[in-house]
PDB file of N, CA and C in Angstrom:
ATOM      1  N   UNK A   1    -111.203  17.074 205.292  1.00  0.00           N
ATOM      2  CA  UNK A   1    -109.836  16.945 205.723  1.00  0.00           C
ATOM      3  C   UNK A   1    -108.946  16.911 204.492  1.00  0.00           C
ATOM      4  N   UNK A   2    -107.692  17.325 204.407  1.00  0.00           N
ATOM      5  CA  UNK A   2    -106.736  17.518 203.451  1.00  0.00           C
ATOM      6  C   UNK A   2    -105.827  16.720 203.861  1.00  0.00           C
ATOM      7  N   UNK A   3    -105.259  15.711 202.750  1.00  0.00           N
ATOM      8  CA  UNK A   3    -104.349  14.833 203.027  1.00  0.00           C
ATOM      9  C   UNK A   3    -102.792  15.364 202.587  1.00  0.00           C
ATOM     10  N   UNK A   4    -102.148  15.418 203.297  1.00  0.00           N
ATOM     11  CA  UNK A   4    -100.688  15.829 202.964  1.00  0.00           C
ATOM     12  C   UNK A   4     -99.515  14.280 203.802  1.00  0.00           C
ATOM     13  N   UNK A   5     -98.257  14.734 203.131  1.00  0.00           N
ATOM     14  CA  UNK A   5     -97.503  13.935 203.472  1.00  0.00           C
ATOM     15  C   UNK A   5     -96.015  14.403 204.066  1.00  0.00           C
ATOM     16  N   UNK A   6     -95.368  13.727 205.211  1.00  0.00           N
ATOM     17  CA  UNK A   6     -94.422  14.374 205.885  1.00  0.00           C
ATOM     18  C   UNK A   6     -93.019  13.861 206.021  1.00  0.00           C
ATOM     19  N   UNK A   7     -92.396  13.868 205.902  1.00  0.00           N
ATOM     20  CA  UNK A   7     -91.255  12.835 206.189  1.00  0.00           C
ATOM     21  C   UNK A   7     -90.425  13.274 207.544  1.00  0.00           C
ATOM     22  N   UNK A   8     -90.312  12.040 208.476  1.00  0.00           N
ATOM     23  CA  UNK A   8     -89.942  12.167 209.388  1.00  0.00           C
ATOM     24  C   UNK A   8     -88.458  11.241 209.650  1.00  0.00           C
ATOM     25  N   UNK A   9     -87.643  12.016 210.838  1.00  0.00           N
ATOM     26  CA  UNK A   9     -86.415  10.986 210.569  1.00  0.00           C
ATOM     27  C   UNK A   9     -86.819   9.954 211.212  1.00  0.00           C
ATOM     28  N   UNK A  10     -85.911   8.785 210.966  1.00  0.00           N
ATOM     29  CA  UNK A  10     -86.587   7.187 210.959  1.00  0.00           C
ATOM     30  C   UNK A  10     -86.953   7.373 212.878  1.00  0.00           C
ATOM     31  N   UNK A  11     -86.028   7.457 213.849  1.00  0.00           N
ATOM     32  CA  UNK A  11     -86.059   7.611 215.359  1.00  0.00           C
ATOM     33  C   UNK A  11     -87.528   8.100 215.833  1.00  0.00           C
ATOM     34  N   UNK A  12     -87.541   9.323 215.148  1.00  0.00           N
ATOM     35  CA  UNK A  12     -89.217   9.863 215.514  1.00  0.00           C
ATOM     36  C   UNK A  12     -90.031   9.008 214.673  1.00  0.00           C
ATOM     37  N   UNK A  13     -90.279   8.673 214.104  1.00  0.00           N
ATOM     38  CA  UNK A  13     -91.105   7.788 213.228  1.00  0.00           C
ATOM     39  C   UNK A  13     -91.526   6.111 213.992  1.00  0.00           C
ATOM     40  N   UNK A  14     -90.153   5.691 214.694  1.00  0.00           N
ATOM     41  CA  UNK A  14     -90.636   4.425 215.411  1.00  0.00           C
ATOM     42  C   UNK A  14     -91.073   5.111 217.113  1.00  0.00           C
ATOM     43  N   UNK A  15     -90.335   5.973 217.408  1.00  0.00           N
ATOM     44  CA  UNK A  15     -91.114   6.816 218.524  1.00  0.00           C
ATOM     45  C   UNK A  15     -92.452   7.473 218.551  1.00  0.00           C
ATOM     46  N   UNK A  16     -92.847   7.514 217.861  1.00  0.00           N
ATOM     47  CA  UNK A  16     -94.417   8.096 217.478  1.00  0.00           C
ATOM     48  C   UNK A  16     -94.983   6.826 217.350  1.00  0.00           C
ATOM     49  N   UNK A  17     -94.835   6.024 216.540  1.00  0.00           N
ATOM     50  CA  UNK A  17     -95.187   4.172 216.036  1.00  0.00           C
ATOM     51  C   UNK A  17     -95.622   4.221 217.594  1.00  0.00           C
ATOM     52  N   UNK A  18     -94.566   4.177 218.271  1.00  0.00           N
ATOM     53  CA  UNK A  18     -94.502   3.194 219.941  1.00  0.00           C
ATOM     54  C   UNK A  18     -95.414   3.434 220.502  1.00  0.00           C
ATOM     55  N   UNK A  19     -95.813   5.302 220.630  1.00  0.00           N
ATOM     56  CA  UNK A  19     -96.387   6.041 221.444  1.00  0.00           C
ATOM     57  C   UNK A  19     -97.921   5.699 221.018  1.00  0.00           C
ATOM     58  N   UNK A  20     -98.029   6.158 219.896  1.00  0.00           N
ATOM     59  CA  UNK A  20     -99.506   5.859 219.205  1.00  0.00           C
ATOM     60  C   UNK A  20    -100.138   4.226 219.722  1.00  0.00           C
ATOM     61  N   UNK A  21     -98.965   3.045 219.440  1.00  0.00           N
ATOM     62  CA  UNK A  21     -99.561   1.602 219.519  1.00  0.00           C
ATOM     63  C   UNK A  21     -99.810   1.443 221.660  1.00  0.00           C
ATOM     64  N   UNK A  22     -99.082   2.063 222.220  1.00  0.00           N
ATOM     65  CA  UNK A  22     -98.998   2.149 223.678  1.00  0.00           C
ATOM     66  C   UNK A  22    -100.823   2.960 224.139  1.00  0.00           C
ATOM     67  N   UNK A  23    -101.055   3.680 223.183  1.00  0.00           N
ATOM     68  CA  UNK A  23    -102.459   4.454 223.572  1.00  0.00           C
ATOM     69  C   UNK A  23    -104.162   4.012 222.421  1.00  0.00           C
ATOM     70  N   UNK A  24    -103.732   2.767 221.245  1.00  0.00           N
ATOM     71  CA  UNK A  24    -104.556   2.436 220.910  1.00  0.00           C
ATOM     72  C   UNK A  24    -104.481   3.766 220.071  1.00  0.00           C
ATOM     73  N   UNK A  25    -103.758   4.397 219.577  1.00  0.00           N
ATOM     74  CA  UNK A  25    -104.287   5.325 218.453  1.00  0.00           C
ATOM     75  C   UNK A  25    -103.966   5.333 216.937  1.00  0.00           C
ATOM     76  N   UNK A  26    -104.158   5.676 215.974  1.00  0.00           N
ATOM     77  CA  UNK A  26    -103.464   5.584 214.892  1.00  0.00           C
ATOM     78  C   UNK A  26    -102.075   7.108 214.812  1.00  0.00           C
ATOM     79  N   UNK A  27    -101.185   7.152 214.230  1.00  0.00           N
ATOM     80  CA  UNK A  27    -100.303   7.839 213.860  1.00  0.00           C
ATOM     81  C   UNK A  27    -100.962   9.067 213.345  1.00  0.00           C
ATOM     82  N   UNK A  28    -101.787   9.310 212.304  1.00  0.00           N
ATOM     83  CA  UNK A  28    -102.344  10.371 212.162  1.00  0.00           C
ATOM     84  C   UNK A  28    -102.993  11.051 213.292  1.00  0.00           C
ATOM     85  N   UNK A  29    -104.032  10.431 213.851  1.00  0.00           N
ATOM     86  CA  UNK A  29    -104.182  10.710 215.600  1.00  0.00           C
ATOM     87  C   UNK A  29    -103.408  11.580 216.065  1.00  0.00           C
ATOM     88  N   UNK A  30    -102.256  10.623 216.353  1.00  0.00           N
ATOM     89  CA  UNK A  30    -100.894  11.726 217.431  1.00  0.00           C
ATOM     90  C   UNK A  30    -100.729  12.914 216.629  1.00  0.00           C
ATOM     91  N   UNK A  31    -100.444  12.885 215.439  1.00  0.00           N
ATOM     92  CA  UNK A  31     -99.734  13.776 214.496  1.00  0.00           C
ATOM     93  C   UNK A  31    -100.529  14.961 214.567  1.00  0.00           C
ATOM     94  N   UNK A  32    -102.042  14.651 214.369  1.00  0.00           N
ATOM     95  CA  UNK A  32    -102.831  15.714 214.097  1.00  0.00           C
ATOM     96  C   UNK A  32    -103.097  16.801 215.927  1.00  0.00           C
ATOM     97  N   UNK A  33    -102.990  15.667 216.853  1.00  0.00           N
ATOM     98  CA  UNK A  33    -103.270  16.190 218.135  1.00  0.00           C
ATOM     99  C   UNK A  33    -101.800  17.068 218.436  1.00  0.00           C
ATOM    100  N   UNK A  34    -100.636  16.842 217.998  1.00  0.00           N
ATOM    101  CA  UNK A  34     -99.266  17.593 218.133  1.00  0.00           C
ATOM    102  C   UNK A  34     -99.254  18.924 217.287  1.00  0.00           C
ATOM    103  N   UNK A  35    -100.267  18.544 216.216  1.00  0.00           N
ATOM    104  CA  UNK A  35    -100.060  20.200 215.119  1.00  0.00           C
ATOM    105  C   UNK A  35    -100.997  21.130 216.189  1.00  0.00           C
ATOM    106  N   UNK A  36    -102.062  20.271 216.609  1.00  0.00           N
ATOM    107  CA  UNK A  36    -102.904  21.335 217.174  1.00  0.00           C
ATOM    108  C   UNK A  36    -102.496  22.155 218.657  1.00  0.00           C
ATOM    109  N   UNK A  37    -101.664  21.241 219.467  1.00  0.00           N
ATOM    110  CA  UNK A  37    -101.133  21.379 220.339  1.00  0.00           C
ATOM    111  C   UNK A  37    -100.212  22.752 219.971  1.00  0.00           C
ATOM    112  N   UNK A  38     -99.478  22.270 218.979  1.00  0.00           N
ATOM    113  CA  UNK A  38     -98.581  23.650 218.145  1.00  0.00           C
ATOM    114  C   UNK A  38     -98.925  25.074 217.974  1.00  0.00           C
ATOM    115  N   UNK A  39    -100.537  24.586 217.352  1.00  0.00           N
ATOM    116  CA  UNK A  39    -100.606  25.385 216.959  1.00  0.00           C
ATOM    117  C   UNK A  39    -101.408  26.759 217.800  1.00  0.00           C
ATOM    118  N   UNK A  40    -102.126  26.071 218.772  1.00  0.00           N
ATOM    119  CA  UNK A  40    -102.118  26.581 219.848  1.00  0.00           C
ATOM    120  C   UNK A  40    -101.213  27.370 220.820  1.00  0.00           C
ATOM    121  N   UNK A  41    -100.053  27.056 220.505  1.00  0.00           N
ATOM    122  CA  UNK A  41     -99.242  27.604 221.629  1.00  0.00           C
ATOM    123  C   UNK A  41     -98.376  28.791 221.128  1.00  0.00           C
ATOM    124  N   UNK A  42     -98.501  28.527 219.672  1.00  0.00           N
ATOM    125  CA  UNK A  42     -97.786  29.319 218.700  1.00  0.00           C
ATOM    126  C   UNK A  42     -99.365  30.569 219.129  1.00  0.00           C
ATOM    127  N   UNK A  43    -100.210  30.238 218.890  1.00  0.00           N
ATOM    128  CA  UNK A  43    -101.418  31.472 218.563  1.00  0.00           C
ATOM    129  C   UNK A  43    -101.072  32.385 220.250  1.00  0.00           C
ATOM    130  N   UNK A  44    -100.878  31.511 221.486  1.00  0.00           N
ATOM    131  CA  UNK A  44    -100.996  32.087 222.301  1.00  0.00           C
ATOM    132  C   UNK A  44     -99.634  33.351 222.399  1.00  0.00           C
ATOM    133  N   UNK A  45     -98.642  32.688 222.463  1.00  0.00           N
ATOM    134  CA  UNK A  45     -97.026  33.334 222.292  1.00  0.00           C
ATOM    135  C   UNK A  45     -97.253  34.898 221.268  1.00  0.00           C
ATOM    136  N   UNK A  46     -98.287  34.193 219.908  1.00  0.00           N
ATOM    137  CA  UNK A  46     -98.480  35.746 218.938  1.00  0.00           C
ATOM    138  C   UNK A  46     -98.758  37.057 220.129  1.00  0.00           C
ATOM    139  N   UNK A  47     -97.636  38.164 219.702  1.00  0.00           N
ATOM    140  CA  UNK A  47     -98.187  39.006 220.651  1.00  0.00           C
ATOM    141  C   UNK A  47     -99.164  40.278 219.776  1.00  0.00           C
ATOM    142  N   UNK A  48     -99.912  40.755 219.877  1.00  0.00           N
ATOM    143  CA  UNK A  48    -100.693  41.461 219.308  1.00  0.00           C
ATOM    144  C   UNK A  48    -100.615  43.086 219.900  1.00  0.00           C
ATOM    145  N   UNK A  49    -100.356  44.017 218.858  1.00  0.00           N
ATOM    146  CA  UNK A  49     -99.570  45.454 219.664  1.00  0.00           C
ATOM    147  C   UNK A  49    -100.815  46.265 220.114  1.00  0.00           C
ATOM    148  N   UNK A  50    -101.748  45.713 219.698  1.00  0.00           N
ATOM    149  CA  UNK A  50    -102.952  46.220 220.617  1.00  0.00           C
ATOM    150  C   UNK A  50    -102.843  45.776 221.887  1.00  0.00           C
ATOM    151  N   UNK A  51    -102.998  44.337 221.816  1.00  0.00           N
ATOM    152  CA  UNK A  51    -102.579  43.880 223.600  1.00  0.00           C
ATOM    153  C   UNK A  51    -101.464  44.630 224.640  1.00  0.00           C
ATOM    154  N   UNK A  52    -100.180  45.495 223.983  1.00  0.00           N
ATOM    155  CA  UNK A  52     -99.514  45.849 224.783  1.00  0.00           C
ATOM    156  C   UNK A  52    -100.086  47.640 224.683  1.00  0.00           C
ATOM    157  N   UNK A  53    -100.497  48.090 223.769  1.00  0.00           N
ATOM    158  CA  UNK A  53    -100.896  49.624 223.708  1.00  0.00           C
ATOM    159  C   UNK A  53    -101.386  49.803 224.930  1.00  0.00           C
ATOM    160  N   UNK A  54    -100.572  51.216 225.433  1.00  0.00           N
ATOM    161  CA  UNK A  54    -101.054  52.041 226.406  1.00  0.00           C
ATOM    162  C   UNK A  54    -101.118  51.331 227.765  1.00  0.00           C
ATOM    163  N   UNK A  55    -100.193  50.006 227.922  1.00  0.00           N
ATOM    164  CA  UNK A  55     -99.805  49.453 228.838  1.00  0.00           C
ATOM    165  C   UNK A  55     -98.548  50.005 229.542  1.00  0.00           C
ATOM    166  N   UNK A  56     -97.959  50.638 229.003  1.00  0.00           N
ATOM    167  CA  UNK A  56     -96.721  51.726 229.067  1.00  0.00           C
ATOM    168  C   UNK A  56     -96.772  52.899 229.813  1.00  0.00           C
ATOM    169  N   UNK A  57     -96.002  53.355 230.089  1.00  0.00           N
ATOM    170  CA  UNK A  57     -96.299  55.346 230.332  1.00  0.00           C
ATOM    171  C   UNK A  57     -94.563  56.097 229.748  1.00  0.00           C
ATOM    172  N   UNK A  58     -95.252  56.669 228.654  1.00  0.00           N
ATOM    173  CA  UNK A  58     -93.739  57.815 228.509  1.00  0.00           C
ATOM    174  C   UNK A  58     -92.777  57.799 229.812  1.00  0.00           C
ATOM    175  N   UNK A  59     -91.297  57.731 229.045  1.00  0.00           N
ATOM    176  CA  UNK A  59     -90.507  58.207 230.385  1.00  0.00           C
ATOM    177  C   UNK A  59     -90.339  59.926 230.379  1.00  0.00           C
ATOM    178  N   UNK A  60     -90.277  60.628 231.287  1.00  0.00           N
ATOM    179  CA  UNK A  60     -90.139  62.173 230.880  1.00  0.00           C
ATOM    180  C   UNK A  60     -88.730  62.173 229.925  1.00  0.00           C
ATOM    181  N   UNK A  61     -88.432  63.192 229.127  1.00  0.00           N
ATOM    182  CA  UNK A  61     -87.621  63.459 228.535  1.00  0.00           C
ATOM    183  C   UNK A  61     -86.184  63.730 229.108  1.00  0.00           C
ATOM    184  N   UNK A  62     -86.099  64.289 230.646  1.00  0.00           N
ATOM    185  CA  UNK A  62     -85.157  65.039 230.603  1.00  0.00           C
ATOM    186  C   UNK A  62     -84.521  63.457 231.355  1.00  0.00           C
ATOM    187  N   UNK A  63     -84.781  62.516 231.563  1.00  0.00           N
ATOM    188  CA  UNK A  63     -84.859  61.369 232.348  1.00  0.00           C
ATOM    189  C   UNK A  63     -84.024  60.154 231.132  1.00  0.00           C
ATOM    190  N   UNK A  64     -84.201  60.691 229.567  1.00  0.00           N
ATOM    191  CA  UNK A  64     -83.512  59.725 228.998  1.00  0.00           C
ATOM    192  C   UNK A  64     -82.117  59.907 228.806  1.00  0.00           C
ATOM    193  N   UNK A  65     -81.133  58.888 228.163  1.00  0.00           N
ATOM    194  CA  UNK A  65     -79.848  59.126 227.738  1.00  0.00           C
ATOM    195  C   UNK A  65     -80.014  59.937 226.375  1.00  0.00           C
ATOM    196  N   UNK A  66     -79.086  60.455 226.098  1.00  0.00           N
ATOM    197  CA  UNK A  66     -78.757  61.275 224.763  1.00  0.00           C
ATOM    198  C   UNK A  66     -79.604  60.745 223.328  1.00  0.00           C
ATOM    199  N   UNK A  67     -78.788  59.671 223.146  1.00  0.00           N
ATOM    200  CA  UNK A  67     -79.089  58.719 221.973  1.00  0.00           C
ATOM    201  C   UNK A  67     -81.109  58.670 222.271  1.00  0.00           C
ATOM    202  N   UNK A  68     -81.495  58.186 223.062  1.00  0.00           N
ATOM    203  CA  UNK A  68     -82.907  58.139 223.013  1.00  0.00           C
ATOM    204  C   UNK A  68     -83.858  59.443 222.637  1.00  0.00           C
ATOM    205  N   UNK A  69     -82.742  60.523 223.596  1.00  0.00           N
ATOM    206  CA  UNK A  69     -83.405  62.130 223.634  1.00  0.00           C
ATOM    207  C   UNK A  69     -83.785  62.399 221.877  1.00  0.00           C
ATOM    208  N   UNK A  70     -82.712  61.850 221.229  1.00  0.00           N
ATOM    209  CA  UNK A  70     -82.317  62.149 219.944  1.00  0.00           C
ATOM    210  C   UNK A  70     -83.439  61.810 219.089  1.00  0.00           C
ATOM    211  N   UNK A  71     -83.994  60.383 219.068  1.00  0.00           N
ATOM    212  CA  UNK A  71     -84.210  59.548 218.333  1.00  0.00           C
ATOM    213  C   UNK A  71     -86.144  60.243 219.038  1.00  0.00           C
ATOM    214  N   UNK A  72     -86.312  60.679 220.028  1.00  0.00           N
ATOM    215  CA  UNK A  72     -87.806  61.249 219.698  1.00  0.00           C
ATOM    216  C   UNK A  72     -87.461  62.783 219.610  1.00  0.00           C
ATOM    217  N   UNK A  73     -86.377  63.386 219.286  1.00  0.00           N
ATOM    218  CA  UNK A  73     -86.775  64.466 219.008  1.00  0.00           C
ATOM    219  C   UNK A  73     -87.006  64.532 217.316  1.00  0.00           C
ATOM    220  N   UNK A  74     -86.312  63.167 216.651  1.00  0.00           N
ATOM    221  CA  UNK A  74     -86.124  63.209 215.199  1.00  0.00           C
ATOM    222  C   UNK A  74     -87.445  62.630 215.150  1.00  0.00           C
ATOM    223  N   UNK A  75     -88.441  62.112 215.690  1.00  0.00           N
ATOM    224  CA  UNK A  75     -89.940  61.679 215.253  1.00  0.00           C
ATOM    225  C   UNK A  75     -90.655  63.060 215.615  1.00  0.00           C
ATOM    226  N   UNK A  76     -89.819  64.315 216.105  1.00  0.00           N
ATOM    227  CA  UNK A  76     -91.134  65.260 215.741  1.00  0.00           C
ATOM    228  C   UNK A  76     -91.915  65.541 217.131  1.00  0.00           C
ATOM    229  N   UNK A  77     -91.595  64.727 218.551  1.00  0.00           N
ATOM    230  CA  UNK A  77     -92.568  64.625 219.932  1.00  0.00           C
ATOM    231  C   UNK A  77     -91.345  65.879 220.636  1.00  0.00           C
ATOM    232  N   UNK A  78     -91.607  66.742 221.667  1.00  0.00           N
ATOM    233  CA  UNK A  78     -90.914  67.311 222.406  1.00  0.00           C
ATOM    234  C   UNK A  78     -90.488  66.166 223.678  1.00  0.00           C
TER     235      UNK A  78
END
């Protein structure tokens, strides 16, 4: 384990105190179960462009506005 240090404003600091002494835990406890919680939710939210590839379908061409028509005819696709 790697020890680091955090500073918290004083409100969360006796609110975490409360929460931790209300469940028998120590402060590092909560702290470490909230990063993971984090960090979890952060990993899930990551969207990965494989996950959306070929979930799509081209719109036909003659079906877009101008500005779009434009912008794949300048990448080179009919």
């Amino acid at each position: 384990m790697i020890r680091t240090q955090i500073q918290l404003p004083e409100q969360d600091y006796e609110r975490l105190r409360e929460a931790a002494r209300r469940q028998h835990r120590s402060l590092a406890d909560c702290i470490r179960e909230g990063i993971g919680l984090y960090l979890a939710a952060a990993e899930r939210a990551a969207v990965d462009l494989t996950d959306v590839a070929g979930r799509f379908t081209p719109r036909p061409t003659d079906d877009l506005k101008p500005h779009d028509r434009a912008w794949i005819e300048a990448q080179g696709r009919p």
